[in-house]
PDB file of N, CA and C in Angstrom:
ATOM      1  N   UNK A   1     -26.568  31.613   9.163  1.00  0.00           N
ATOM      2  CA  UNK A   1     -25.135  31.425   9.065  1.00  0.00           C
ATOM      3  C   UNK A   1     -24.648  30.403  10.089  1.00  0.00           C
ATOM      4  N   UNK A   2     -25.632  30.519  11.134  1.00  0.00           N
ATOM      5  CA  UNK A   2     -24.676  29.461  12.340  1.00  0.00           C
ATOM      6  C   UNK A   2     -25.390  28.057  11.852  1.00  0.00           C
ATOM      7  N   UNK A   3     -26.407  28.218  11.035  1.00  0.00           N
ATOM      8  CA  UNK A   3     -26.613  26.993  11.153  1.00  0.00           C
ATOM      9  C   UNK A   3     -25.888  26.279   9.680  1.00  0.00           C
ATOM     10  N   UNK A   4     -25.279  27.332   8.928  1.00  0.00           N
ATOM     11  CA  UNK A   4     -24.419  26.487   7.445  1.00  0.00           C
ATOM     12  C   UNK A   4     -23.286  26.214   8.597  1.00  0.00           C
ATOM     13  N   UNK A   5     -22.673  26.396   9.490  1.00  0.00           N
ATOM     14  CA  UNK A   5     -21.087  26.400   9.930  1.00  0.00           C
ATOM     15  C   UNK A   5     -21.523  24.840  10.650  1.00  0.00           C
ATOM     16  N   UNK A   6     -22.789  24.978  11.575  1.00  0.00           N
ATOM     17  CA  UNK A   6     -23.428  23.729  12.531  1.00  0.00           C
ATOM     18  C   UNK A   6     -22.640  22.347  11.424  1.00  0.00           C
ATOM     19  N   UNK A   7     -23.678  22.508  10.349  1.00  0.00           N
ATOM     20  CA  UNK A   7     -23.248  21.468   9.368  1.00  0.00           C
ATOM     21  C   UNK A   7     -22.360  21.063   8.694  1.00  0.00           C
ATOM     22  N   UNK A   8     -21.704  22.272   8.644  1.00  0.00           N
ATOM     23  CA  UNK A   8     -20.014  21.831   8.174  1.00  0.00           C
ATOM     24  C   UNK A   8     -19.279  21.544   9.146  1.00  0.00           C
ATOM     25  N   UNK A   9     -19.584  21.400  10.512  1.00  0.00           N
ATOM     26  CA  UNK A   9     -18.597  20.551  11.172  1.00  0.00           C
ATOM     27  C   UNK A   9     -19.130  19.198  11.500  1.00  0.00           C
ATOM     28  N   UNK A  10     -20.246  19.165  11.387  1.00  0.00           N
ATOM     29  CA  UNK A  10     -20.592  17.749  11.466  1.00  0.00           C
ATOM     30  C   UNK A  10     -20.748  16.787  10.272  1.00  0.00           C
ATOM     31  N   UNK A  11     -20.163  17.580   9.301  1.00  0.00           N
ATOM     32  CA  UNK A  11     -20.178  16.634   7.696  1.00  0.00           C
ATOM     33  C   UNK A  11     -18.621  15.553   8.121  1.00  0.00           C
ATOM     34  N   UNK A  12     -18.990  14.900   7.872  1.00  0.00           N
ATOM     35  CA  UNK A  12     -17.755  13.741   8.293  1.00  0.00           C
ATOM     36  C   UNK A  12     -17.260  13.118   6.767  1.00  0.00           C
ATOM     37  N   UNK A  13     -17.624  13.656   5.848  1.00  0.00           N
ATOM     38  CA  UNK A  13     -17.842  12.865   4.511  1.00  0.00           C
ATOM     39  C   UNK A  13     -15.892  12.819   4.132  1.00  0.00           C
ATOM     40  N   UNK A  14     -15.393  14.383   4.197  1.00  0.00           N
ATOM     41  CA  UNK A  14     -14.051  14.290   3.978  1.00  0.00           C
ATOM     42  C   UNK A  14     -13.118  13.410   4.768  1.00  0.00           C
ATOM     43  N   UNK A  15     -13.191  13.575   6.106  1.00  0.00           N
ATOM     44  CA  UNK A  15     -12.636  12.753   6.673  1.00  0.00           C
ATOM     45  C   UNK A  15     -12.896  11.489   6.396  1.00  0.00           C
ATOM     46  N   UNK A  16     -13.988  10.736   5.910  1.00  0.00           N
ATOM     47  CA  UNK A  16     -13.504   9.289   6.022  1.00  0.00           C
ATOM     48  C   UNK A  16     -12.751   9.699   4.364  1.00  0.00           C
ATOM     49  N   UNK A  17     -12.949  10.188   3.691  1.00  0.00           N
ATOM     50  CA  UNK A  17     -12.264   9.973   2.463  1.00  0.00           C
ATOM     51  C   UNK A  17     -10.934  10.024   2.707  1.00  0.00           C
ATOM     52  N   UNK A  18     -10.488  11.302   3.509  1.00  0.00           N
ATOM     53  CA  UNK A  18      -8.830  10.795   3.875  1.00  0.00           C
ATOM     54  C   UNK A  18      -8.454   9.823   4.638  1.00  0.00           C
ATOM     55  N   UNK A  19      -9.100   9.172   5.540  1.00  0.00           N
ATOM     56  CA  UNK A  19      -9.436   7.755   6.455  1.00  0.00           C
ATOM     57  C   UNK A  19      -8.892   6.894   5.073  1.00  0.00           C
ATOM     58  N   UNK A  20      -9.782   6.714   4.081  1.00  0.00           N
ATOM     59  CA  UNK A  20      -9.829   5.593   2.827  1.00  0.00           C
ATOM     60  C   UNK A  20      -8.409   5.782   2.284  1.00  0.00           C
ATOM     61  N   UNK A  21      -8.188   7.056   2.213  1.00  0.00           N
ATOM     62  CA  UNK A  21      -6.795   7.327   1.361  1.00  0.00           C
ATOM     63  C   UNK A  21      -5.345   6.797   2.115  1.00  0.00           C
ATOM     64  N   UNK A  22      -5.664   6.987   2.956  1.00  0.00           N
ATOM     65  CA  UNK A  22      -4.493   6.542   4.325  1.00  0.00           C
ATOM     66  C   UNK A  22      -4.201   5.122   4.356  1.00  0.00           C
ATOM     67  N   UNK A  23      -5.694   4.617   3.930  1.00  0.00           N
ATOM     68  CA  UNK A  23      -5.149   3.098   4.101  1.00  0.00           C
ATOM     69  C   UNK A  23      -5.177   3.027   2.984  1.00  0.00           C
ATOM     70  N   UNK A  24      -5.499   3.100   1.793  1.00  0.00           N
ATOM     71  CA  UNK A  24      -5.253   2.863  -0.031  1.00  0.00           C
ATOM     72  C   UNK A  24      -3.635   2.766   0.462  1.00  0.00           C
ATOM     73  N   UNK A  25      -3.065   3.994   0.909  1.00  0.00           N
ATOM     74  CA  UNK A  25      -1.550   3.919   1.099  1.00  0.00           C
ATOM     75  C   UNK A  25      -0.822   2.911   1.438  1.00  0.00           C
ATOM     76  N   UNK A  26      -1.206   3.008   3.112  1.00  0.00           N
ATOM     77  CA  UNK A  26      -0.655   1.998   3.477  1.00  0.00           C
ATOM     78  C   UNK A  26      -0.599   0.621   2.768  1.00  0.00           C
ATOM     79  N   UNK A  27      -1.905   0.380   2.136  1.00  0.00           N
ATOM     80  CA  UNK A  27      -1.956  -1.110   1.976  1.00  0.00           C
ATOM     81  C   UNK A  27      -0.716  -1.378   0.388  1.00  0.00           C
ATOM     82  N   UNK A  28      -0.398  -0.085  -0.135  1.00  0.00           N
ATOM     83  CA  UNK A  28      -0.006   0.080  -1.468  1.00  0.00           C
ATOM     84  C   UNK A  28       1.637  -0.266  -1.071  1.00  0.00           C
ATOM     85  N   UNK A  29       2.103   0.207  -0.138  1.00  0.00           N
ATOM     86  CA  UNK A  29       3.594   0.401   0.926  1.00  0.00           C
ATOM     87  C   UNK A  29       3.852  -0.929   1.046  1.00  0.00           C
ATOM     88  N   UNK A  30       2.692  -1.614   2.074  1.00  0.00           N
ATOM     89  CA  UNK A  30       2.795  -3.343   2.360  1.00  0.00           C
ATOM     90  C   UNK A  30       3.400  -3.967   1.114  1.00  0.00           C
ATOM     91  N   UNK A  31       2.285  -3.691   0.325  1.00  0.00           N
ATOM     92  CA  UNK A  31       2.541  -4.522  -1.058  1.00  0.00           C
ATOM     93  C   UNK A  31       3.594  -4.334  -1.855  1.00  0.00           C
ATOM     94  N   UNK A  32       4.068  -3.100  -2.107  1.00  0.00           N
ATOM     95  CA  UNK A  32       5.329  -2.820  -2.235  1.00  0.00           C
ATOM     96  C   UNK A  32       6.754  -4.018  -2.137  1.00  0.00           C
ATOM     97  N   UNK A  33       6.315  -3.539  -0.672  1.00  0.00           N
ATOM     98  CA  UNK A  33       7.731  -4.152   0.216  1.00  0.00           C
ATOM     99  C   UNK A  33       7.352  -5.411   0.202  1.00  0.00           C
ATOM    100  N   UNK A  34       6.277  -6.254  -0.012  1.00  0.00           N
ATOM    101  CA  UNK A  34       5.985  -7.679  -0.068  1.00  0.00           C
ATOM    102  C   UNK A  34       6.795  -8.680  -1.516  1.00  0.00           C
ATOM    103  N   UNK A  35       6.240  -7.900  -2.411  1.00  0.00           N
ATOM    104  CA  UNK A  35       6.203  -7.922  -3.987  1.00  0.00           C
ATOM    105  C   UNK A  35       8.233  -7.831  -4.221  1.00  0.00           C
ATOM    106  N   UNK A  36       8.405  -7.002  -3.064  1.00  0.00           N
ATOM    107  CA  UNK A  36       9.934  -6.532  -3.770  1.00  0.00           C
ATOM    108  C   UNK A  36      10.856  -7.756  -2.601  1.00  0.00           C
ATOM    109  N   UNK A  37      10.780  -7.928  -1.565  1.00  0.00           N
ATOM    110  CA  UNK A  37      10.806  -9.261  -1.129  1.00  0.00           C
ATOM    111  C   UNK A  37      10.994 -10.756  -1.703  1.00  0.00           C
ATOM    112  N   UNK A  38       9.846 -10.617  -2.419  1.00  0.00           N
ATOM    113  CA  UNK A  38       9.626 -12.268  -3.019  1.00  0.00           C
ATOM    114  C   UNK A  38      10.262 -12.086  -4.132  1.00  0.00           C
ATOM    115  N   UNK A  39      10.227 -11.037  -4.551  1.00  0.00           N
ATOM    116  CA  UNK A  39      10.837 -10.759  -6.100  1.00  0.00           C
ATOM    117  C   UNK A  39      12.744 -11.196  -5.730  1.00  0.00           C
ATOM    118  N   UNK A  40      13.403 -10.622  -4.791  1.00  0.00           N
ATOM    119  CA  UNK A  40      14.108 -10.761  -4.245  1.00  0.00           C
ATOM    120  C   UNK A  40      15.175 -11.971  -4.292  1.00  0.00           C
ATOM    121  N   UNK A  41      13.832 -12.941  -3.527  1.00  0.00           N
ATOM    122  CA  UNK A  41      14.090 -14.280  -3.165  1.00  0.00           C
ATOM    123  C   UNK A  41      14.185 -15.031  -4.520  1.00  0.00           C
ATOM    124  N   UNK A  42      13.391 -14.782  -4.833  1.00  0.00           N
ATOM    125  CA  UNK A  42      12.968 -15.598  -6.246  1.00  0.00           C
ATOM    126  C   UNK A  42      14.356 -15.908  -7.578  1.00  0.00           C
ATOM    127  N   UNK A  43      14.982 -13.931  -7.917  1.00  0.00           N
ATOM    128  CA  UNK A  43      15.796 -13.982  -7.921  1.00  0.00           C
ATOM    129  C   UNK A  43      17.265 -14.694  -7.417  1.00  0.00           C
ATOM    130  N   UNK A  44      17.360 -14.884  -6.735  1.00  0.00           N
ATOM    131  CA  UNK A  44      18.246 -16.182  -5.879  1.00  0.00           C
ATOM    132  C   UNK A  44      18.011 -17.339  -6.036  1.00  0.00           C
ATOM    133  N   UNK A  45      16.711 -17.562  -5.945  1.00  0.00           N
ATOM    134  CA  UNK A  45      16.694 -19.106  -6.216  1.00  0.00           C
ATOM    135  C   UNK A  45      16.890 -19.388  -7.790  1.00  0.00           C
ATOM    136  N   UNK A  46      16.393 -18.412  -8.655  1.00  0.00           N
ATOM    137  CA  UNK A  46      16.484 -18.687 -10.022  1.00  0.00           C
ATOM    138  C   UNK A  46      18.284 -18.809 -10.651  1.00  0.00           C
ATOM    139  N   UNK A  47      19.031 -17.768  -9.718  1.00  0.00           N
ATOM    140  CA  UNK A  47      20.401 -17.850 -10.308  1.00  0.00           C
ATOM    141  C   UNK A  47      21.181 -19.072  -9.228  1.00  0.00           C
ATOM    142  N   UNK A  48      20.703 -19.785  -8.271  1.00  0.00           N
ATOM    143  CA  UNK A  48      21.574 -20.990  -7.520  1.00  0.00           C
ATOM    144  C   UNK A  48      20.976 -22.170  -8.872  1.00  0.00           C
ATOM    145  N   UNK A  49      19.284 -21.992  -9.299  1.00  0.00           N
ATOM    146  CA  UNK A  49      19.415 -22.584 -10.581  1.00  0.00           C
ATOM    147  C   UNK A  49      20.027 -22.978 -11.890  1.00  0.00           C
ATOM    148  N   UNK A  50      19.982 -21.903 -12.470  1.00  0.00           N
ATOM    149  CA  UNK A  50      20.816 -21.428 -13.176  1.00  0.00           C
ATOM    150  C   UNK A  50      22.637 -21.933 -13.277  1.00  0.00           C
ATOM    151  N   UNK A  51      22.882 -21.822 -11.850  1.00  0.00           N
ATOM    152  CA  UNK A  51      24.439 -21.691 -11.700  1.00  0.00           C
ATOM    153  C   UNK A  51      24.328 -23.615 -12.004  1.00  0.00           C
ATOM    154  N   UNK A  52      23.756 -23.854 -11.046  1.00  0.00           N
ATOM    155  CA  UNK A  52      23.497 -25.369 -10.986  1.00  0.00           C
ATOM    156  C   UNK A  52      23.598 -26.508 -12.398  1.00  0.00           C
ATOM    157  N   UNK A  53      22.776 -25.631 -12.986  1.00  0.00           N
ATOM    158  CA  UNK A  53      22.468 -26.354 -14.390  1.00  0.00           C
ATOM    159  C   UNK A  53      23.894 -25.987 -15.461  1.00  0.00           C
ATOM    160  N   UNK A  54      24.418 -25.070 -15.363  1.00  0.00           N
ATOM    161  CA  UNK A  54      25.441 -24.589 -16.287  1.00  0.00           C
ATOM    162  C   UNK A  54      26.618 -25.424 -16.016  1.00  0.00           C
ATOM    163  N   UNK A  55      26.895 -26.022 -14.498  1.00  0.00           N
ATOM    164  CA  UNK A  55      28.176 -26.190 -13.771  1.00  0.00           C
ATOM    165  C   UNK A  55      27.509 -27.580 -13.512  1.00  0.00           C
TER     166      UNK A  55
END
């Protein structure tokens, strides 16, 4: 028995999987807020276009 418990604390396998998941996140958040940014901008420049060409 002490030696199944020995090995279940030294299995590291879950932890990096939540390690991986943490940054899947993060990197998903960045991109997010990157994507919604440019999207943003883009928007603006397309309607000073827009306004431009009509007027």
């Amino acid at each position: 028995m002490t030696n199944l418990f020995a090995r279940f604390i030294k299995n590291e396998s879950g932890a990096t999987a939540i390690e991986y998941g943490l940054i899947a996140a993060l990197v998903a958040v960045a991109a997010i807020a990157g994507m919604t940014a440019l999207g943003t901008g883009l928007k603006t420049q397309f309607t000073n276009i827009a306004a431009r060409l009509a007027g």
